[in-house]
N, C-alpha and C. Protein backbone atom coordinates (compact mmCIF):
# COMPACT_ATOMS: atom_id res chain seq x y z
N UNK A 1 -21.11 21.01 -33.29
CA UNK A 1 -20.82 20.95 -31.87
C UNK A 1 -20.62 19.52 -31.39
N UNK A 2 -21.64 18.53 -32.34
CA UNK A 2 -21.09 16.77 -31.59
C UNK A 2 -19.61 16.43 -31.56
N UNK A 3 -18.78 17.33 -33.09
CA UNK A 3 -17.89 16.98 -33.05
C UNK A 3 -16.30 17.03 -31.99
N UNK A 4 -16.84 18.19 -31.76
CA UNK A 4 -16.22 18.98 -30.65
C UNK A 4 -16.20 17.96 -29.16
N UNK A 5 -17.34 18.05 -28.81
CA UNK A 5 -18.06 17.00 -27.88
C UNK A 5 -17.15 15.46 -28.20
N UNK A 6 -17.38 15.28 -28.90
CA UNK A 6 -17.25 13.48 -29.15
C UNK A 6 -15.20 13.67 -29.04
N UNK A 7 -14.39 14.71 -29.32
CA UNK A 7 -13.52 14.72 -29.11
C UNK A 7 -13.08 14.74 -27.44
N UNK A 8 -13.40 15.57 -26.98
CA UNK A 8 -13.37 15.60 -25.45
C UNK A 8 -13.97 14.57 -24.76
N UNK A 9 -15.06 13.96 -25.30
CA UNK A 9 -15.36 12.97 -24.64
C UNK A 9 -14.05 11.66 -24.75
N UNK A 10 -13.16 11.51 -26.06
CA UNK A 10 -12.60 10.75 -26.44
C UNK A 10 -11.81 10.66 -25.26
N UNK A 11 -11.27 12.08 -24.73
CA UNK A 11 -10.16 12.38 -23.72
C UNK A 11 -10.74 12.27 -22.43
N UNK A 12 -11.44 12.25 -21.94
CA UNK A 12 -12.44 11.90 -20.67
C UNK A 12 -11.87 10.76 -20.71
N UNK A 13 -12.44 9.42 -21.39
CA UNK A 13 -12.35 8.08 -21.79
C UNK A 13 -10.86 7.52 -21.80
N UNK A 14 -10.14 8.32 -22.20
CA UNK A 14 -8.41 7.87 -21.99
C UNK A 14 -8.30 7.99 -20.62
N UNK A 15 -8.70 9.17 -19.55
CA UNK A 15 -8.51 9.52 -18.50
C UNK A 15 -8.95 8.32 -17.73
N UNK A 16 -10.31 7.72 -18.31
CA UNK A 16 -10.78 6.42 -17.34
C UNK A 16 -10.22 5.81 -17.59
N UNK A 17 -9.38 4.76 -19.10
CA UNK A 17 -9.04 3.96 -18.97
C UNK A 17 -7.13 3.88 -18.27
N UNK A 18 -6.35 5.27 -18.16
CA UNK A 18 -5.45 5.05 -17.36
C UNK A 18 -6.31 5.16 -15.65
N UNK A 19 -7.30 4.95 -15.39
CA UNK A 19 -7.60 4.63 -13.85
C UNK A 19 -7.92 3.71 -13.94
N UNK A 20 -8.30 2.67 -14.86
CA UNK A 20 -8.40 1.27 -15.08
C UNK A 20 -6.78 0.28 -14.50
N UNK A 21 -6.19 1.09 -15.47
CA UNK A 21 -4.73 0.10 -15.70
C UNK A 21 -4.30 0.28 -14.48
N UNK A 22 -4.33 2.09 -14.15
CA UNK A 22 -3.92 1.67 -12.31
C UNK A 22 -4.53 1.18 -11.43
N UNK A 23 -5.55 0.81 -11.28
CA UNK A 23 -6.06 -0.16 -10.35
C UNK A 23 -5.98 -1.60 -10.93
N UNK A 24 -5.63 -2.11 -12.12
CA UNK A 24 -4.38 -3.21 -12.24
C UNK A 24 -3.78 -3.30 -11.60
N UNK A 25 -2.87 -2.37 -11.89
CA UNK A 25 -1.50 -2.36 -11.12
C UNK A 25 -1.29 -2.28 -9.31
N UNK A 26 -2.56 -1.66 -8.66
CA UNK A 26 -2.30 -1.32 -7.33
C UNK A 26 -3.12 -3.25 -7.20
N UNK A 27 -3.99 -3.75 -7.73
CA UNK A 27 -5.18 -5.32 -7.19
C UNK A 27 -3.13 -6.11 -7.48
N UNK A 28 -2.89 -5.92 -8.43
CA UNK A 28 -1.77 -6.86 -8.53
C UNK A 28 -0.67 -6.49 -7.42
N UNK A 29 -0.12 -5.33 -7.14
CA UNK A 29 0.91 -4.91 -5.63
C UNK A 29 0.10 -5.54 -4.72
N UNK A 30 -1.82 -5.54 -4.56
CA UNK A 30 -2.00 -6.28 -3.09
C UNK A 30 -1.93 -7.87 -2.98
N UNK A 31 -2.26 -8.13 -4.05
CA UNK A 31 -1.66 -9.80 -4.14
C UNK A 31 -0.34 -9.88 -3.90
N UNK A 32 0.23 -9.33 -4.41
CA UNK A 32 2.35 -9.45 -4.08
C UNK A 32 1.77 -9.40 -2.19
N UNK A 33 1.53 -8.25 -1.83
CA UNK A 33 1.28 -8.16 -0.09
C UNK A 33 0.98 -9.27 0.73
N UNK A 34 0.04 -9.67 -0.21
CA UNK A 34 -0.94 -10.42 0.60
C UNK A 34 -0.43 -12.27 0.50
N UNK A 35 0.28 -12.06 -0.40
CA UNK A 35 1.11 -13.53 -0.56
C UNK A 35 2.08 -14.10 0.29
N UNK A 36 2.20 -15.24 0.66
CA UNK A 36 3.59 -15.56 1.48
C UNK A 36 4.26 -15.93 1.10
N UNK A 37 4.61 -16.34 -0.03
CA UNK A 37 5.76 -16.85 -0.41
C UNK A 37 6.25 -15.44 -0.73
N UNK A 38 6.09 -14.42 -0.87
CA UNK A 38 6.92 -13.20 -1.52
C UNK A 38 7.29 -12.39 -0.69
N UNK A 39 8.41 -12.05 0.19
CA UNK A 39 8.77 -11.19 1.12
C UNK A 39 9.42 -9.66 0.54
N UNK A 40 9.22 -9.09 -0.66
CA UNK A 40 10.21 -8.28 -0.99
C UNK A 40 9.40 -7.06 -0.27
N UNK A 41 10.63 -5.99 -0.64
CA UNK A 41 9.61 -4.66 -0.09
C UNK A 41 9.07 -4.06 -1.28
N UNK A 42 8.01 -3.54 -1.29
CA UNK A 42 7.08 -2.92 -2.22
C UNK A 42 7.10 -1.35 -2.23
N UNK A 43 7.52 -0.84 -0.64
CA UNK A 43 7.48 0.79 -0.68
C UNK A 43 8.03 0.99 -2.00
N UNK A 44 8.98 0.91 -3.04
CA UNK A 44 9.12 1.57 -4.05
C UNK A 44 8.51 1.79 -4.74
N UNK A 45 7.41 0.60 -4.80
CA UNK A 45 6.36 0.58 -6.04
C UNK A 45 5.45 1.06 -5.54
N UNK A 46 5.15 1.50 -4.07
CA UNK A 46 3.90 1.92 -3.48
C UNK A 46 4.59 4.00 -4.16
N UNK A 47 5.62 3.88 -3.83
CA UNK A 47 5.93 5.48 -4.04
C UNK A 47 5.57 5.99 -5.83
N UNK A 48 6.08 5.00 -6.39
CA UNK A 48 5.58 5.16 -7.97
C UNK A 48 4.02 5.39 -7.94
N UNK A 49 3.33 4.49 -7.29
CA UNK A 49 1.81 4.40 -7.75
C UNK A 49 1.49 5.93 -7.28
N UNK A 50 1.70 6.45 -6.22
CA UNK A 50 1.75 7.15 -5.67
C UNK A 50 2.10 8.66 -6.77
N UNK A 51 3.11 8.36 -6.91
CA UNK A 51 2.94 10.14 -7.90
C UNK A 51 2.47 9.87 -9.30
N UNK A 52 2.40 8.87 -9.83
CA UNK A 52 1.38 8.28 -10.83
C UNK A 52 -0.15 8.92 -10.26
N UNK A 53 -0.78 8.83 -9.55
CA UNK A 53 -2.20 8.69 -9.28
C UNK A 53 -2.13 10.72 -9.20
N UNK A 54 -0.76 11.23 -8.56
CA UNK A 54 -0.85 12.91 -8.23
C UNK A 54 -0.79 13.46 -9.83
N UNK A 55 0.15 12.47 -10.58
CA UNK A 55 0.19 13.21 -11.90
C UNK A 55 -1.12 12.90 -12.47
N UNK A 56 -1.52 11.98 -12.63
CA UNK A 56 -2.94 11.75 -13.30
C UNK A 56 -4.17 13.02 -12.95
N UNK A 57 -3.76 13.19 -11.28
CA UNK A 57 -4.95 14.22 -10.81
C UNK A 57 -5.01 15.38 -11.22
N UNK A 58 -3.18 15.81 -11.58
CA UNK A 58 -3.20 17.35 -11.89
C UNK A 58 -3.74 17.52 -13.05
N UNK A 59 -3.13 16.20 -14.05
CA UNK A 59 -3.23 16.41 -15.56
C UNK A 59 -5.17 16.63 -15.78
N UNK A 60 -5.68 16.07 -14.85
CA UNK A 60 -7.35 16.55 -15.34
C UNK A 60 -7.81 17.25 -14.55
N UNK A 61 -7.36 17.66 -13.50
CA UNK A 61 -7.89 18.63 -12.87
C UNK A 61 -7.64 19.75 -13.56
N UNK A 62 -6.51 19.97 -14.77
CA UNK A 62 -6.46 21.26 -15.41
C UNK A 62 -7.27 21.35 -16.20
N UNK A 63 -8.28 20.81 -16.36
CA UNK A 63 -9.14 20.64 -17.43
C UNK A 63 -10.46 20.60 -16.92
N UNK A 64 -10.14 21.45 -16.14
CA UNK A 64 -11.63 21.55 -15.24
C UNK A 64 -12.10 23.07 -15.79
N UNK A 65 -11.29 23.79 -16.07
CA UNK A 65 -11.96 25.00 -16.47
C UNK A 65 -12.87 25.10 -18.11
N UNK A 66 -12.21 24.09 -18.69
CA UNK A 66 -12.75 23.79 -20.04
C UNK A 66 -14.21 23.05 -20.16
N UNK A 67 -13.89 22.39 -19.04
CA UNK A 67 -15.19 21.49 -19.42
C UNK A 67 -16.36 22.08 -18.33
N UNK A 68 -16.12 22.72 -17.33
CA UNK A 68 -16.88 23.47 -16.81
C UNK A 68 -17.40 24.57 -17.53
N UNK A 69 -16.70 25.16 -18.51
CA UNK A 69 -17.30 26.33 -19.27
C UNK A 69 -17.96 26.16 -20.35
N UNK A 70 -17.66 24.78 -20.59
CA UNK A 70 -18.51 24.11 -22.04
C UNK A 70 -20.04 24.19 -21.60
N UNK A 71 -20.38 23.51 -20.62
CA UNK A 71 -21.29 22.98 -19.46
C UNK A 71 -22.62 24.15 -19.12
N UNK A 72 -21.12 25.54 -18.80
CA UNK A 72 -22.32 26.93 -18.67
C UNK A 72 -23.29 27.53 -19.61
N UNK A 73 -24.36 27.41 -18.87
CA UNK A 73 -25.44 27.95 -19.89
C UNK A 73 -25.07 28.93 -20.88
N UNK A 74 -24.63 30.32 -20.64
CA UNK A 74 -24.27 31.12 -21.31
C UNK A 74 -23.18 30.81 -22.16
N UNK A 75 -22.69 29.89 -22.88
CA UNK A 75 -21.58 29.53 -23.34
C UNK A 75 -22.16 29.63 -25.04
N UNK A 76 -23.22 29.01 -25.00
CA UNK A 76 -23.74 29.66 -26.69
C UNK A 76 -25.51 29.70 -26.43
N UNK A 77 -25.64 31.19 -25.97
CA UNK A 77 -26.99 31.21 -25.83
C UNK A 77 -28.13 31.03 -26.53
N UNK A 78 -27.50 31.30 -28.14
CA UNK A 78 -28.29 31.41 -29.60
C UNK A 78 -28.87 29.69 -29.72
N UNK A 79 -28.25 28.78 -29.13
CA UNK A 79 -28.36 27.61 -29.36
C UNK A 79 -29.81 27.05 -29.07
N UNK A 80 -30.22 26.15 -29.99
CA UNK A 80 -30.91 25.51 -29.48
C UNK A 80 -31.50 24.17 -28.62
N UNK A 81 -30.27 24.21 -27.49
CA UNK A 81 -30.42 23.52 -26.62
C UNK A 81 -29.72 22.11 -26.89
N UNK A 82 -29.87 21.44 -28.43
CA UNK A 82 -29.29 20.26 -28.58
C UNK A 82 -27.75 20.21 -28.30
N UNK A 83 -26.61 20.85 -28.21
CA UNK A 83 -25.64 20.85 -28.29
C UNK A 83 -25.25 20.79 -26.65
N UNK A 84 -25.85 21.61 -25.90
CA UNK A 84 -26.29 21.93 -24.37
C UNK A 84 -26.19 20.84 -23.98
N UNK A 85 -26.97 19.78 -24.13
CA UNK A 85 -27.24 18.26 -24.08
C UNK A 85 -25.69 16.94 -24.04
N UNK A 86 -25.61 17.87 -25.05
CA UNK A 86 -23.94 17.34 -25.08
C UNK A 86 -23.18 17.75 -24.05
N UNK A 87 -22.68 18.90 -23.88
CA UNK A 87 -21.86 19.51 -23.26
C UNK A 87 -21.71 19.14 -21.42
N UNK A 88 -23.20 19.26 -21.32
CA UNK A 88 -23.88 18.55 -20.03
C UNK A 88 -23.40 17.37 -19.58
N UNK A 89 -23.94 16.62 -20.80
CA UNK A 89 -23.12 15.39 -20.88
C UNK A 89 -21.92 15.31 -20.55
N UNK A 90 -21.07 15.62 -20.63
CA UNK A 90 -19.39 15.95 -21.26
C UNK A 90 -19.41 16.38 -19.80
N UNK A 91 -19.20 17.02 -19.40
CA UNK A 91 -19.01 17.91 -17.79
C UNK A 91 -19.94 16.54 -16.66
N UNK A 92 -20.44 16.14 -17.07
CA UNK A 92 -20.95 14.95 -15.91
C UNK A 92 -19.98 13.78 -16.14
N UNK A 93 -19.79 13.77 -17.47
CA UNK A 93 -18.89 12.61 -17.20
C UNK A 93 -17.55 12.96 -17.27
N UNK A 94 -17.09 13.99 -16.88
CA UNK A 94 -16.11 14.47 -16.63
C UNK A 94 -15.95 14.64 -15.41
N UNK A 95 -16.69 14.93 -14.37
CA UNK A 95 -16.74 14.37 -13.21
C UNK A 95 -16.65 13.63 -12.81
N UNK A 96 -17.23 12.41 -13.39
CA UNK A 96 -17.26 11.06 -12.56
C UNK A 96 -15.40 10.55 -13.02
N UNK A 97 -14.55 11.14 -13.84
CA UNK A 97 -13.75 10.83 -14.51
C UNK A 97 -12.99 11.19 -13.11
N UNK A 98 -13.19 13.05 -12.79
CA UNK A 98 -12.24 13.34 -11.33
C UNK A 98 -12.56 12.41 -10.30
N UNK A 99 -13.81 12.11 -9.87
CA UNK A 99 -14.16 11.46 -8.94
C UNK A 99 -13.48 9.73 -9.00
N UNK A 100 -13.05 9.29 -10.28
CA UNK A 100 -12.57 7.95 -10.32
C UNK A 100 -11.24 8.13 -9.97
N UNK A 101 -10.28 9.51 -10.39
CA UNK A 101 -9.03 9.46 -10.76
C UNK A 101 -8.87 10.32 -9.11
N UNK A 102 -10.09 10.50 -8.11
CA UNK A 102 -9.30 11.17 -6.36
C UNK A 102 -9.49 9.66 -6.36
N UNK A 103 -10.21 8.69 -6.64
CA UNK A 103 -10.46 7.15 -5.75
C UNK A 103 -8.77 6.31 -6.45
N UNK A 104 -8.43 6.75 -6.98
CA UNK A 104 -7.18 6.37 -7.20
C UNK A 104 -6.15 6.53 -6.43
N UNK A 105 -6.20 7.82 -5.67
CA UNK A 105 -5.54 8.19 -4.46
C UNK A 105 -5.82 7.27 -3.17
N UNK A 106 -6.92 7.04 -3.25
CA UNK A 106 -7.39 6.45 -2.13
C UNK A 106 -7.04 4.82 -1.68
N UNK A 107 -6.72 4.36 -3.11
CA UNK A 107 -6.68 2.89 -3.45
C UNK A 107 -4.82 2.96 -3.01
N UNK A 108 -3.91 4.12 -3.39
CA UNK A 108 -2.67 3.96 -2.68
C UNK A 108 -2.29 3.75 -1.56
N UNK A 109 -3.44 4.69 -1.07
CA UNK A 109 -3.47 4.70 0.51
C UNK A 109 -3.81 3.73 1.32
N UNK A 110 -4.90 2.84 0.87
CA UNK A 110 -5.27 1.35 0.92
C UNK A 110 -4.02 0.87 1.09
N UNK A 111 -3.84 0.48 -0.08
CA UNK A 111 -2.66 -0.46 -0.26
C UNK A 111 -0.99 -0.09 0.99
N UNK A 112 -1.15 1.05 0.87
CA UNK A 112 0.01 1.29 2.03
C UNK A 112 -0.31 0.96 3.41
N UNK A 113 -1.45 0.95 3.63
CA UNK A 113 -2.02 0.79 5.19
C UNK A 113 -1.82 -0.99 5.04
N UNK A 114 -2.38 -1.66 3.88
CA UNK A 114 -1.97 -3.35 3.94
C UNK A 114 -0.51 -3.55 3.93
N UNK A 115 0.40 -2.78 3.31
CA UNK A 115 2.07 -2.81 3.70
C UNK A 115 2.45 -2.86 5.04
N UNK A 116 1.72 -1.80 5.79
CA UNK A 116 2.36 -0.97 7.16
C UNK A 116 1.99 -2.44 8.15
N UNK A 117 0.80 -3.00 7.52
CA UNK A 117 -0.27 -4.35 8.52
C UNK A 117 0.39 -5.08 7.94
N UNK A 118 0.96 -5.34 7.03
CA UNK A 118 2.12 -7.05 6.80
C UNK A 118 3.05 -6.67 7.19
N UNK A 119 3.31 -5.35 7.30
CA UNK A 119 4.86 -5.08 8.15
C UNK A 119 4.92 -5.20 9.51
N UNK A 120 4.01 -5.23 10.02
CA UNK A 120 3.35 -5.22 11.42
C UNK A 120 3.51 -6.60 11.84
N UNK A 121 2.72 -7.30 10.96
CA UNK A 121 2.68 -8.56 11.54
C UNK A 121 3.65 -9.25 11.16
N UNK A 122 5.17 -9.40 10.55
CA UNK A 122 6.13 -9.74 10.65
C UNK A 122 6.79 -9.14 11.59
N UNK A 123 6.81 -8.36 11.81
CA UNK A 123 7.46 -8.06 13.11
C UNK A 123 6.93 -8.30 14.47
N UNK A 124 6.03 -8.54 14.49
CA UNK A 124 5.39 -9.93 15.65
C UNK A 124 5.59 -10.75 15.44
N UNK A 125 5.80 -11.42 14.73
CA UNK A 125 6.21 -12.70 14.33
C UNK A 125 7.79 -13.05 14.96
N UNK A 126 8.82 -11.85 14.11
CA UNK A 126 9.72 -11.95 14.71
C UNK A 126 10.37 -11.83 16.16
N UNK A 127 9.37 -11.02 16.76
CA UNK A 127 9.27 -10.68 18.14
C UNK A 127 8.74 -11.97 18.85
N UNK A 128 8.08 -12.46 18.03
CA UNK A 128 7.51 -13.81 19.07
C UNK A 128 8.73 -14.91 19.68
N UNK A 129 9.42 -15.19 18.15
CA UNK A 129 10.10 -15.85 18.33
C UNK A 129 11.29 -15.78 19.31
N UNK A 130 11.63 -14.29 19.02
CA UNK A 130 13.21 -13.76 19.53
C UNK A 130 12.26 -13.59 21.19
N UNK A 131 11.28 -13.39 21.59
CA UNK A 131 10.70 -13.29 23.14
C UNK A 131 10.88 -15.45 23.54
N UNK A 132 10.15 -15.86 22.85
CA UNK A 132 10.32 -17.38 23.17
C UNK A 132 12.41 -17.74 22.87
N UNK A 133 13.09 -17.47 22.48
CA UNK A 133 14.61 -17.50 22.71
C UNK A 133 14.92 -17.11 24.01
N UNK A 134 14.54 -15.87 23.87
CA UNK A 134 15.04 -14.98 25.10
C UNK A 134 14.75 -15.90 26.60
N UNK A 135 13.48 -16.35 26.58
CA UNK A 135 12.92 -16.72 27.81
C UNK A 135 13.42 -18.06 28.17
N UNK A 136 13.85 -18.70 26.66
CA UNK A 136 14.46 -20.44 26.94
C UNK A 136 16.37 -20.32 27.50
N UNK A 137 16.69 -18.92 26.88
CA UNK A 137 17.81 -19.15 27.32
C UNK A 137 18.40 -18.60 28.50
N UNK A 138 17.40 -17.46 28.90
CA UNK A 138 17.21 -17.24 30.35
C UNK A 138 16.86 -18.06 31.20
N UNK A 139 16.16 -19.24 30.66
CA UNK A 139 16.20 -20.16 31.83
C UNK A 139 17.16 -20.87 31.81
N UNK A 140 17.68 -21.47 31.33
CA UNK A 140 19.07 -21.66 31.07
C UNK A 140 20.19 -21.76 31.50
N UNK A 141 20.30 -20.06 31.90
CA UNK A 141 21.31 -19.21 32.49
C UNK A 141 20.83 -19.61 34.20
N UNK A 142 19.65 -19.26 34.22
CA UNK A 142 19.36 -19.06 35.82
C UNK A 142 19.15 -20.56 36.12
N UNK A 143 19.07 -21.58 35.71
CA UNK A 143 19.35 -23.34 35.93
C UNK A 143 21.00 -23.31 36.06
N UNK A 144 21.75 -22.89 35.45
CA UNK A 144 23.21 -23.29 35.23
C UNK A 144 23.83 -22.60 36.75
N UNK A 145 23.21 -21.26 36.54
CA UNK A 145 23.59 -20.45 38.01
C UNK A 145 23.27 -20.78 39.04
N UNK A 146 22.10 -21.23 38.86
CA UNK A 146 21.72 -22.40 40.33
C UNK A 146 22.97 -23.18 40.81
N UNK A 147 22.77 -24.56 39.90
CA UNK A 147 23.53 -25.30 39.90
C UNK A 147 25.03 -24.60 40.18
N UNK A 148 25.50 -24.22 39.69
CA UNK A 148 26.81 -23.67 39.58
C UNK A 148 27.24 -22.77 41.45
N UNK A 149 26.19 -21.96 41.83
CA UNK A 149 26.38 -21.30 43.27
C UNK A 149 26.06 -22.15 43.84
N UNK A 150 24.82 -22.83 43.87
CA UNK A 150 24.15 -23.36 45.29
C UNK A 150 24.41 -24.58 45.38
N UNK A 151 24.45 -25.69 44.45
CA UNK A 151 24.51 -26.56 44.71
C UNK A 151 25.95 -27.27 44.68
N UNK A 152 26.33 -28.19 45.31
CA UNK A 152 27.48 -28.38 45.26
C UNK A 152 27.97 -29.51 45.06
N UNK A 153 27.49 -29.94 43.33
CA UNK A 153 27.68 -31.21 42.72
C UNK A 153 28.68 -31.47 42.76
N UNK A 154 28.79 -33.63 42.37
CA UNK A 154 30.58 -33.44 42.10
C UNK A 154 30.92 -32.91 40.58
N UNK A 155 29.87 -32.47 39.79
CA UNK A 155 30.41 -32.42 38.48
C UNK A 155 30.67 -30.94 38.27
N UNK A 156 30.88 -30.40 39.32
CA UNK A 156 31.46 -28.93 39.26
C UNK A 156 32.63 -28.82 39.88
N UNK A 157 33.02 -29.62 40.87
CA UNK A 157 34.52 -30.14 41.38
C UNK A 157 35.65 -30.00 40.56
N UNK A 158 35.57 -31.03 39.47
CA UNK A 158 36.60 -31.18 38.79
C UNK A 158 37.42 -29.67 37.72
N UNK A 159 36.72 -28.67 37.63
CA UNK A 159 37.31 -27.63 37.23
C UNK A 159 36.77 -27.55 35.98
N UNK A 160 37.59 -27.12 34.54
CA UNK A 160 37.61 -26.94 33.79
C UNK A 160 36.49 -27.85 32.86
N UNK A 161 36.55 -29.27 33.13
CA UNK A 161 35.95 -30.32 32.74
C UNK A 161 34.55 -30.50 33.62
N UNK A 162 34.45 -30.32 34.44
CA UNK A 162 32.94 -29.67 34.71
C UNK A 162 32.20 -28.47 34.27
N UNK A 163 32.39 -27.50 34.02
CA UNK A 163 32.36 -26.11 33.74
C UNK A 163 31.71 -27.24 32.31
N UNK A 164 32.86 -27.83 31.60
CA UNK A 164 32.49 -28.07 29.82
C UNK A 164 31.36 -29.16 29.98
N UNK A 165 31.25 -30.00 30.83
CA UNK A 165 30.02 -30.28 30.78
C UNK A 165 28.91 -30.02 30.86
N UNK A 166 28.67 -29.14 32.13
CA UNK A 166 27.70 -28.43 32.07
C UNK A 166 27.06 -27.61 30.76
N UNK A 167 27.93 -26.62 30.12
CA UNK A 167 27.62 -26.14 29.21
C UNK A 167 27.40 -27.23 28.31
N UNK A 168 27.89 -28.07 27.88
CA UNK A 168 27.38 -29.46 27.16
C UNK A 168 25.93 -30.04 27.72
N UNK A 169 25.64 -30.13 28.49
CA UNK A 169 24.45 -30.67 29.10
C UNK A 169 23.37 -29.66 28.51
N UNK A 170 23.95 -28.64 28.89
CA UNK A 170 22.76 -27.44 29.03
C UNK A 170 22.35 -27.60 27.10
């Protein structure tokens, strides 16, 4: 029965170490995020991690009926308990295996909420700027229009060549 055991456990153990490599892969996408020199977009790679982490879930969640039934008492009653020990084993840490590979889900979701918040705050950024344009060249406009209705310089006299100064000045 160890042998049996020590095989499934082998496959438990693959299951953790692809939730290893993906949380590589998602710590390394939040550094790309979190960097400034790197502006690219990441949604693609956020969508990969993403059915990566759903395929990982299905692939052991089907394997929940196996290792749950290993686990049940009645599974070899004649036994004397040592093998039980195992199996126990095997089904607990087969759990903590689902429980690592839903926190894998969770770590996408992370990481997309830090996308949506650097996407956020570039676009305040850009908004800041294009609001400080807006407001310098509106004043601008409403200085030139002044000048231009109300007041009645000589450098608006001359026609054409006033008009180009002004806009030169401005």
């Amino acid at each position: 029965e160890s042998f049996p055991a020590s095989l499934l456990d082998w496959v438990v153990e693959s299951y953790l170490h692809a939730v290893s490599d993906f949380e590589v892969a998602v710590d390394r996408l939040e550094v790309t995020l979190l960097s400034h020199h790197k502006q690219r977009n990441v949604l693609p790679e956020l969508a990969v991690l993403r059915r990566s982490a759903s395929r990982l879930r299905r692939m052991l969640s089907a394997q929940r009926s196996v290792f749950g039934a290993l686990a049940r008492p009645d599974f070899r009653p004649d036994e004397d308990g040592v093998a039980d020990k195992h199996f126990r084993s095997l089904e607990q840490r087969y759990q903590r295996a689902m429980d690592a590979v839903d926190n894998t889900r969770e770590l996408v979701v992370g990481s997309f909420e830090l996308f949506t918040t650097r996407t956020a705050q570039r676009t305040n950024d850009t908004m800041r700027v294009l609001t400080f344009v807006t407001v310098l060249l509106g004043s601008l406009a409403w200085i030139a229009g002044g000048l231009w209705m109300i007041m009645k310089a000589q450098i608006f006299k001359p026609g054409d060549r006033g008009c180009g100064t002004t806009m030169a000045t401005m």
